[in-house]
N, C-alpha and C. Protein backbone atom coordinates (compact mmCIF):
# COMPACT_ATOMS: atom_id res chain seq x y z
N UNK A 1 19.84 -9.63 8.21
CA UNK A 1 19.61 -8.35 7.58
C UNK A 1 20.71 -7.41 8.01
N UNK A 2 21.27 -6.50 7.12
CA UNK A 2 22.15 -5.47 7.57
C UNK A 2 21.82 -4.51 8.33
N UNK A 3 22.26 -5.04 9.89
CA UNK A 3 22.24 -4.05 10.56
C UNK A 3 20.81 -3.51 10.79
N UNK A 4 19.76 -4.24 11.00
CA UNK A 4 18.39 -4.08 11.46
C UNK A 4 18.38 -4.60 12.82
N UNK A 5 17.84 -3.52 13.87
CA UNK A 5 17.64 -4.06 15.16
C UNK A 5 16.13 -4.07 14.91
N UNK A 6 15.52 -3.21 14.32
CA UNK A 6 14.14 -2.75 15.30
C UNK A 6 13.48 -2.22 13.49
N UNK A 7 12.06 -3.02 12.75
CA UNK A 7 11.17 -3.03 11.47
C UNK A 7 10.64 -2.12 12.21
N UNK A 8 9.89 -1.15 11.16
CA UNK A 8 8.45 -0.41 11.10
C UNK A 8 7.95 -1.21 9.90
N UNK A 9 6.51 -1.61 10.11
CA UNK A 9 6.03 -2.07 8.67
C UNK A 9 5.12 -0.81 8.23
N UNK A 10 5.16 -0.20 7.27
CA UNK A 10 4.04 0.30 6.45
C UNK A 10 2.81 -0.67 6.04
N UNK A 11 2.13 -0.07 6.05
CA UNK A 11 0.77 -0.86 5.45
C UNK A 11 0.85 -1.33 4.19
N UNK A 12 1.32 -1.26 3.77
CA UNK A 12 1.30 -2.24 2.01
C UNK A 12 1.51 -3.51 2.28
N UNK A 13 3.25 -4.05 3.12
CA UNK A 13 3.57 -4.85 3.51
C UNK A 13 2.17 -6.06 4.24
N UNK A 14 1.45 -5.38 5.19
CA UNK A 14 0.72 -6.06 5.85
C UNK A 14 -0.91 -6.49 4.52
N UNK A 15 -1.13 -5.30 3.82
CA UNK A 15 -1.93 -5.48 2.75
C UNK A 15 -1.53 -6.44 1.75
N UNK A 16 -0.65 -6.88 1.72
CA UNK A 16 -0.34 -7.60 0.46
C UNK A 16 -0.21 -9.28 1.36
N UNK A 17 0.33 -9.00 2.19
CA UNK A 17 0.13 -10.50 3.30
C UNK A 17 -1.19 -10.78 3.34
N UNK A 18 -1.82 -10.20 4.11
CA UNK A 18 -3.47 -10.95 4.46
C UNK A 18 -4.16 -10.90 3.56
N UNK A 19 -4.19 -10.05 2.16
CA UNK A 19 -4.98 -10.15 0.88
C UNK A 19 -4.21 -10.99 -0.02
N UNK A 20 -3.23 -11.38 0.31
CA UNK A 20 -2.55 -12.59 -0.97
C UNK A 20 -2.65 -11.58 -1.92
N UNK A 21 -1.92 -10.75 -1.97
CA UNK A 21 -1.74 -10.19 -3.24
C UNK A 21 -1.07 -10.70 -4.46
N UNK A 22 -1.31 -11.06 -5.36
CA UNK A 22 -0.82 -12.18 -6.55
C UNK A 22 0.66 -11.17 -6.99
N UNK A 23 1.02 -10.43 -6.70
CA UNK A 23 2.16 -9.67 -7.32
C UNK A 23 3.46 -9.83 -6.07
N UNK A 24 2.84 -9.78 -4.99
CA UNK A 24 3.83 -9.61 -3.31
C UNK A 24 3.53 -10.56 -2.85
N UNK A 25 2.42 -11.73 -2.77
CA UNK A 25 2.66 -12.77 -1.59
C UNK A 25 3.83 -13.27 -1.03
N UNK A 26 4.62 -13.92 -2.15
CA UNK A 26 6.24 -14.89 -1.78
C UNK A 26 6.64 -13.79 -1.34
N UNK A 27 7.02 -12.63 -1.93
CA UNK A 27 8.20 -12.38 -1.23
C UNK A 27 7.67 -11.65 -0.07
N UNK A 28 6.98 -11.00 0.25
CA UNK A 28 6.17 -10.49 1.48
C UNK A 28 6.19 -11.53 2.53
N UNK A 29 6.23 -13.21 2.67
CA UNK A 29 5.95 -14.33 3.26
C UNK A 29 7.26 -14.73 3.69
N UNK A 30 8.15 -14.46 2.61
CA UNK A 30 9.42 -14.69 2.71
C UNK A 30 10.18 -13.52 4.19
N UNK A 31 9.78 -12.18 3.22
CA UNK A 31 10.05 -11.03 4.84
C UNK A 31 9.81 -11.72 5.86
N UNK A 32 8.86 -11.92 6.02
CA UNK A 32 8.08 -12.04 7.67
C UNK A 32 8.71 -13.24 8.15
N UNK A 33 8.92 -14.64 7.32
CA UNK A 33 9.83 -15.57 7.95
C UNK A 33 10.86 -15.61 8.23
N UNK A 34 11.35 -14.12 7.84
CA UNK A 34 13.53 -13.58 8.23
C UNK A 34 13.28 -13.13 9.17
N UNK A 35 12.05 -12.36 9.08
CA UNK A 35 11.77 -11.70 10.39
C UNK A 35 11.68 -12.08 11.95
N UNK A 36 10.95 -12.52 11.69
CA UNK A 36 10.35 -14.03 13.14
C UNK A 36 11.08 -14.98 13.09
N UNK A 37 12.04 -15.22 11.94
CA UNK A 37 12.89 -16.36 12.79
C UNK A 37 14.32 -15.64 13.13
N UNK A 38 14.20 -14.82 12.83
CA UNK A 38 15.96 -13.87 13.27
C UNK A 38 15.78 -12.76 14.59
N UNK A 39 13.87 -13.10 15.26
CA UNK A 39 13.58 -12.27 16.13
C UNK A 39 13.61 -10.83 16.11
N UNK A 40 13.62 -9.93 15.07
CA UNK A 40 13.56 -9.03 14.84
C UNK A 40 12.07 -8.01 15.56
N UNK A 41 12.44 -7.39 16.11
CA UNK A 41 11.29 -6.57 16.81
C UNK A 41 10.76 -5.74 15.64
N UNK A 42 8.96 -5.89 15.57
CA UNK A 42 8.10 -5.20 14.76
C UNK A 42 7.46 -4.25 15.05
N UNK A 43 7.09 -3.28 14.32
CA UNK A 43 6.42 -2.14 15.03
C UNK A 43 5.40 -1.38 13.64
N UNK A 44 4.32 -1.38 13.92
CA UNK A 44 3.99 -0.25 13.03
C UNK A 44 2.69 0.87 13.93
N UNK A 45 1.40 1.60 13.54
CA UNK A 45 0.91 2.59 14.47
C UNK A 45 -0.18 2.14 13.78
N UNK A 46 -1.13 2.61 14.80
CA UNK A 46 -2.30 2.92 14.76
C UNK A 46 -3.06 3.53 13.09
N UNK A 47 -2.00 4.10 12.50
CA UNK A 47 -2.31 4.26 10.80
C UNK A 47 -2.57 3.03 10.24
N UNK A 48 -1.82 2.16 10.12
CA UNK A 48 -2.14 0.76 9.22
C UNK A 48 -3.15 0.20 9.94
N UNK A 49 -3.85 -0.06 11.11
CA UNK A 49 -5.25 -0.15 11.72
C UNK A 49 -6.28 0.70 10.70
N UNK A 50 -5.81 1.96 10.71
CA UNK A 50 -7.02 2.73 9.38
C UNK A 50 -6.80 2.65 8.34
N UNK A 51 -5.76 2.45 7.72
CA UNK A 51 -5.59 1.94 6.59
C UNK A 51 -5.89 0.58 5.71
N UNK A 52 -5.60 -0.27 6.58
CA UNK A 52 -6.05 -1.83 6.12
C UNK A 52 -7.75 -1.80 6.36
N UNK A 53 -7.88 -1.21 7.58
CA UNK A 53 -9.44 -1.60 7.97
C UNK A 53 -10.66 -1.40 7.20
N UNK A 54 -10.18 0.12 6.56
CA UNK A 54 -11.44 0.51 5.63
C UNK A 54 -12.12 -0.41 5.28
N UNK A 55 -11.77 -1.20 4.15
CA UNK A 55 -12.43 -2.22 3.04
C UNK A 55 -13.18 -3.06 3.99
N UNK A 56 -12.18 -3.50 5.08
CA UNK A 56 -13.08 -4.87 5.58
C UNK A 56 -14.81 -4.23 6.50
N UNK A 57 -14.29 -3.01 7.04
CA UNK A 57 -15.65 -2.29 7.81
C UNK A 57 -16.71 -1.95 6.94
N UNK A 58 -16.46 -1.49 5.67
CA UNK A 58 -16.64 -0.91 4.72
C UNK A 58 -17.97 -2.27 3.76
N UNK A 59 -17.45 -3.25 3.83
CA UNK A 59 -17.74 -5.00 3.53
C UNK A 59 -18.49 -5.60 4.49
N UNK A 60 -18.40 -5.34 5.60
CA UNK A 60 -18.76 -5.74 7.15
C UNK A 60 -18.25 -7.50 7.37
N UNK A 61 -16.23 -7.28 7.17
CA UNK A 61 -16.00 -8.76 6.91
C UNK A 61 -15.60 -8.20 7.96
N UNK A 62 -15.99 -9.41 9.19
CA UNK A 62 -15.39 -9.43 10.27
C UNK A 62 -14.08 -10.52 10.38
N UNK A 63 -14.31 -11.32 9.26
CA UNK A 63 -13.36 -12.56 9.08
C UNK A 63 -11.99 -11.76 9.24
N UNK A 64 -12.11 -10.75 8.25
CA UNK A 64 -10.80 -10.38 7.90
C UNK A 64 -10.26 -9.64 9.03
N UNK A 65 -11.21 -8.48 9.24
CA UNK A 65 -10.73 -7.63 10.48
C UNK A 65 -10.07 -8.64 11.86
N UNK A 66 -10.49 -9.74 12.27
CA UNK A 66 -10.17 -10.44 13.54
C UNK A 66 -9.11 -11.24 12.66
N UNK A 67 -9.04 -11.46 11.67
CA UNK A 67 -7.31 -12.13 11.01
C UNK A 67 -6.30 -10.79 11.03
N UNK A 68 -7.02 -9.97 10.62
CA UNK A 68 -5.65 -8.14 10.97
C UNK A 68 -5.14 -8.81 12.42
N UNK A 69 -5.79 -8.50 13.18
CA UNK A 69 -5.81 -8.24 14.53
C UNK A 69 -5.05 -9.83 15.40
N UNK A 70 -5.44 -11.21 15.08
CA UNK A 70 -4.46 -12.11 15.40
C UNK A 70 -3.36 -12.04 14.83
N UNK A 71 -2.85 -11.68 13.24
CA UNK A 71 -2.03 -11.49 13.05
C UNK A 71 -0.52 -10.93 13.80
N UNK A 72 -1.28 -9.75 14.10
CA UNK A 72 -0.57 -8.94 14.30
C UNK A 72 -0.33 -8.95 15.98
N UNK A 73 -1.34 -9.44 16.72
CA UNK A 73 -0.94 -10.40 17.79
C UNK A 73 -0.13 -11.55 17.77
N UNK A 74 -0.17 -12.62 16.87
CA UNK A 74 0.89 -13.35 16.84
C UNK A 74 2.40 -13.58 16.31
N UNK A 75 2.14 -12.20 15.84
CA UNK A 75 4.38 -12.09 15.25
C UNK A 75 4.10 -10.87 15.94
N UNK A 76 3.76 -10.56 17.42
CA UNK A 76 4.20 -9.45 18.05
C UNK A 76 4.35 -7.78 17.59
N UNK A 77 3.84 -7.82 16.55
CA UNK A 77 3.84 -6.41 16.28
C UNK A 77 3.30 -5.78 17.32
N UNK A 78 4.00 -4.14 17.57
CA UNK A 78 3.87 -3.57 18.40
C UNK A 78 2.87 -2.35 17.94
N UNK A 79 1.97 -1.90 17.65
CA UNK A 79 1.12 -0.70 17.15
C UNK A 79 1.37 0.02 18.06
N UNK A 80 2.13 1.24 17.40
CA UNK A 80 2.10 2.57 18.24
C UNK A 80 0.95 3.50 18.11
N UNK A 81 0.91 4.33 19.16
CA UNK A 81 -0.26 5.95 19.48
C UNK A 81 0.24 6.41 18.55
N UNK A 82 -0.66 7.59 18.25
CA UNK A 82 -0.39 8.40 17.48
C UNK A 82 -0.44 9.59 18.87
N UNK A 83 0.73 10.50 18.95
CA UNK A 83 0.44 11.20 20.36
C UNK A 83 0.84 12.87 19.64
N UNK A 84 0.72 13.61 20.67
CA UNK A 84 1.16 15.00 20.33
C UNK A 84 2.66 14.64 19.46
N UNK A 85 3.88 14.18 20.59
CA UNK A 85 5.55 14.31 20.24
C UNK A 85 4.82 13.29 18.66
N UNK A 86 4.24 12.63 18.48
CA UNK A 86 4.53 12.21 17.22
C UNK A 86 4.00 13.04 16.16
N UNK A 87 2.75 13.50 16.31
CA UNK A 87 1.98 14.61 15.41
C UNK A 87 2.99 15.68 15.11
N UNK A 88 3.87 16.07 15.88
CA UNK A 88 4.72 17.03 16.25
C UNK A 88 6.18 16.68 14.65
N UNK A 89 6.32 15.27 15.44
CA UNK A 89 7.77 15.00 14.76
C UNK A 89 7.24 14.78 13.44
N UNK A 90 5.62 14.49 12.98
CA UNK A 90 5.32 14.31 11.69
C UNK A 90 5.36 15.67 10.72
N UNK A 91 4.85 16.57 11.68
CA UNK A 91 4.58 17.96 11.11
C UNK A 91 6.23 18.54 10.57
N UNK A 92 7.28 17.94 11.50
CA UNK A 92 8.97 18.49 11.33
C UNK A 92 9.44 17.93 10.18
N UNK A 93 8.78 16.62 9.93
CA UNK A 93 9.22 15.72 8.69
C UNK A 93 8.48 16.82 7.23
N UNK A 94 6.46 16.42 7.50
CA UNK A 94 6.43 17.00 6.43
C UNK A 94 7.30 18.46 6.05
N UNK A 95 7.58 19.23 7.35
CA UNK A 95 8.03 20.81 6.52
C UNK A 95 9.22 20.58 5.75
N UNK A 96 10.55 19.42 6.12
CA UNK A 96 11.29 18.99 5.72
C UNK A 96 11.13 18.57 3.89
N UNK A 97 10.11 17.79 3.76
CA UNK A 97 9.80 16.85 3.00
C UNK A 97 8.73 16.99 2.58
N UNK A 98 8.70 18.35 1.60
CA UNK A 98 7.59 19.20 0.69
C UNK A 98 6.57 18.43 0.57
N UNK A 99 6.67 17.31 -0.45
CA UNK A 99 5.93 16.05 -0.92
C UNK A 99 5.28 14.33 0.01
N UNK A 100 5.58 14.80 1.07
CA UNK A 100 4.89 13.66 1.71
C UNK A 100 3.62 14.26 2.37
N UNK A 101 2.92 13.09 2.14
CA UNK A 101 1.53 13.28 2.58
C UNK A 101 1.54 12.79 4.29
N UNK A 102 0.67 13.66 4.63
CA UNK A 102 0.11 13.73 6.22
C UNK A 102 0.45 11.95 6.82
N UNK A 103 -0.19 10.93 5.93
CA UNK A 103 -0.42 9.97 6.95
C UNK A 103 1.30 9.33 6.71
N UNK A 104 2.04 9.53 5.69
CA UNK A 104 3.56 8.80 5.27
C UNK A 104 4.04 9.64 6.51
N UNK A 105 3.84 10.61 6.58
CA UNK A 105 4.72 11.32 7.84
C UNK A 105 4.50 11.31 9.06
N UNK A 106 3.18 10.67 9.75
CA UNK A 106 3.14 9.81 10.92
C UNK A 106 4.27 8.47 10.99
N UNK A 107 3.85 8.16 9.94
CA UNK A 107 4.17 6.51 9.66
C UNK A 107 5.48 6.52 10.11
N UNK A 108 6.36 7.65 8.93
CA UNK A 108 7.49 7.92 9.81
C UNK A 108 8.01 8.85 10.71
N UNK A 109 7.24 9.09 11.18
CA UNK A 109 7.64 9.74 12.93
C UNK A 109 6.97 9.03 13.89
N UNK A 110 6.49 7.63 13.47
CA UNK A 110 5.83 6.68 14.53
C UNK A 110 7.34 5.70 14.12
N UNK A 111 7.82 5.12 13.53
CA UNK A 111 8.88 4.63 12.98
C UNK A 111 10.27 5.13 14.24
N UNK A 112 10.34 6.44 13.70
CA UNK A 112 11.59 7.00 14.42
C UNK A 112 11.34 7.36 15.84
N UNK A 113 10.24 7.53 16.27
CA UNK A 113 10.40 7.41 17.92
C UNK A 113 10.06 6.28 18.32
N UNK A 114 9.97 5.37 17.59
CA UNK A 114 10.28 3.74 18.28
C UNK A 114 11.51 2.75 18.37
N UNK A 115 12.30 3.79 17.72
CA UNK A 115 13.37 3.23 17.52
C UNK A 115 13.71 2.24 16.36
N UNK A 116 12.91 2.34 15.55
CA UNK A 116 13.31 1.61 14.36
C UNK A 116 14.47 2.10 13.60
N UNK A 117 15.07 1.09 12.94
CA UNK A 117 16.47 1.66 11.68
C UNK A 117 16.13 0.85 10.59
N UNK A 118 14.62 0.55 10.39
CA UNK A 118 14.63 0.12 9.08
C UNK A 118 12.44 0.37 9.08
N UNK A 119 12.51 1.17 7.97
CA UNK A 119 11.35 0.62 7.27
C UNK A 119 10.72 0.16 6.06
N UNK A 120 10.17 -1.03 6.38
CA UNK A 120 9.35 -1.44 5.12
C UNK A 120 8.39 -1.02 4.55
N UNK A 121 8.25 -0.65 3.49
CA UNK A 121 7.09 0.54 2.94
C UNK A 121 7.11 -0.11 0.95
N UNK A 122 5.90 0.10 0.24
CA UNK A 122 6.28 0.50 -1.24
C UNK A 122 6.25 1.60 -1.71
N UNK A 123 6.28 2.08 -1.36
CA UNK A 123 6.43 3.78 -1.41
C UNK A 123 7.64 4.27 -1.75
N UNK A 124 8.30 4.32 -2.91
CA UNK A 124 9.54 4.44 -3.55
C UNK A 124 9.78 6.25 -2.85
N UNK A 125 8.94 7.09 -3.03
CA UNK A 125 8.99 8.58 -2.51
C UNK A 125 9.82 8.13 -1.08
N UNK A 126 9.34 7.61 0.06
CA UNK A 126 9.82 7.64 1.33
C UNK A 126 11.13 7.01 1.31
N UNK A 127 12.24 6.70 0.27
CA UNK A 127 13.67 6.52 -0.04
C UNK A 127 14.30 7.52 0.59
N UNK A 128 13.95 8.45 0.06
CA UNK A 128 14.30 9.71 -0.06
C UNK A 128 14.42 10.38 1.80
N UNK A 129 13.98 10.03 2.28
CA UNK A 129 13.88 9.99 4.08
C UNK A 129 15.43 9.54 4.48
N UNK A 130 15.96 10.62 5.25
CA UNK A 130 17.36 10.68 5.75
C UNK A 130 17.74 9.39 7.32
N UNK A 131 16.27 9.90 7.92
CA UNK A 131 16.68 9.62 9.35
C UNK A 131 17.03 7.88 9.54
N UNK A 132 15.97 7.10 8.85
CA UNK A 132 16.03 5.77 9.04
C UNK A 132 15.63 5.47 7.46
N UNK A 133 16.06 4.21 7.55
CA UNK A 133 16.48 3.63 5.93
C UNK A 133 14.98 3.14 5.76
N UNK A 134 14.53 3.33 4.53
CA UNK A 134 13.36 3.22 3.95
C UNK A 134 13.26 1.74 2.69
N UNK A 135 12.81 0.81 2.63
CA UNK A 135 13.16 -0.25 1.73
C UNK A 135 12.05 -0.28 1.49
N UNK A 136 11.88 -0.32 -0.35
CA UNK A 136 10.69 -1.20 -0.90
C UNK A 136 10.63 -2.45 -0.89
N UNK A 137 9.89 -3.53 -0.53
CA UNK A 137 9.56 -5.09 -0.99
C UNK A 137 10.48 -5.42 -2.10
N UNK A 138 10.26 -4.76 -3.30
CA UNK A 138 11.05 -5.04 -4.38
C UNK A 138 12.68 -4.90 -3.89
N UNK A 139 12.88 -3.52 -3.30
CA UNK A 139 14.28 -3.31 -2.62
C UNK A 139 14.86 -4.51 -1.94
N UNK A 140 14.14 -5.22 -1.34
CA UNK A 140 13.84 -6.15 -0.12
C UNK A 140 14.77 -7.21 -1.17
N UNK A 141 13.90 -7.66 -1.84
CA UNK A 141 13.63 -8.84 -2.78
C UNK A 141 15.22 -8.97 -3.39
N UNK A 142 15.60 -7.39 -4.29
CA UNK A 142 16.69 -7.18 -4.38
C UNK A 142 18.25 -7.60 -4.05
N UNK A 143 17.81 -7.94 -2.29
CA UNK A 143 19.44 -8.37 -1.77
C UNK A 143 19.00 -7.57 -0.55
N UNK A 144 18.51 -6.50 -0.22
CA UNK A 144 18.54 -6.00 1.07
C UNK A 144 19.11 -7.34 2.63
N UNK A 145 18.10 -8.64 2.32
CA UNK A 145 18.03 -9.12 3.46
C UNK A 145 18.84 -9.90 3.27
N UNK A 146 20.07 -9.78 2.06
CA UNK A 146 21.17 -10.97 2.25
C UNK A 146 21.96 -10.92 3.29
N UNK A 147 22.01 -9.79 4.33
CA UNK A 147 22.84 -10.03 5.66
C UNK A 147 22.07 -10.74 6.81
N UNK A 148 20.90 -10.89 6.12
CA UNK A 148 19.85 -11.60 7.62
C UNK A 148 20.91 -13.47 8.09
């Protein structure tokens, strides 16, 4: 990949993996095997925990919830806090960035104080984000990971 030390995944990415989403599986399957085999350090926060989880708590599938959770234990993802300095750096983003909603602007100010230089998101709006490079799946799919 060009010049990727350090992924943030957004939650779509991880939603479209463990639900087999018929539109993202391959190439979503495809990510994660550039990923883990080129050792790329993962990271996403405590948001995609509330985000993915709803449905399954919501269902009372525990199947799924304890597949989130090995998952993401076994390709090392790192889930960050959500802490003041990040609430903080989210609040600097949204004033920046009229149009992002509260939880996109954790996501990325959990992103950028972890040191990531790349996130995966479908969220075509979060392009538009200066600090660290923002890629859709489709972007992905595109050619992004022809330097991996």
């Amino acid at each position: 990949m060009t010049d990727c030390r350090k992924i943030f995944l957004d939650t779509a990415s991880l939603i479209y993996l463990l639900d087999n989403d018929a539109n993202y599986i391959q190439t979503v399957k495809s990510i994660f095997s550039e990923l883990l085999s080129n050792d790329i350090p993962m990271v996403s926060s405590v948001i995609t925990c509330e985000e993915y989880l709803v449905f399954p708590y919501r269902t009372d599938n525990w199947e799924k919830i304890t597949a989130f959770y090995e998952f993401v234990s076994d390709c090392g993802i790192v889930l960050r806090n959500i802490d003041r300095t990040t609430a903080e750096k989210a609040a600097r983003i949204r004033a920046e960035y009229l149009h992002f909603k509260g939880m996109d602007a954790l996501q990325l100010a959990s992103a950028c104080l972890s040191g990531c230089d790349v996130m995966l998101t479908n969220d075509n709006q979060l392009k538009q984000f200066q600090e660290i490079r923002c890629i859709t799946i489709d972007g992905w799919e595109a050619g992004f990971a022809s330097g991996l």
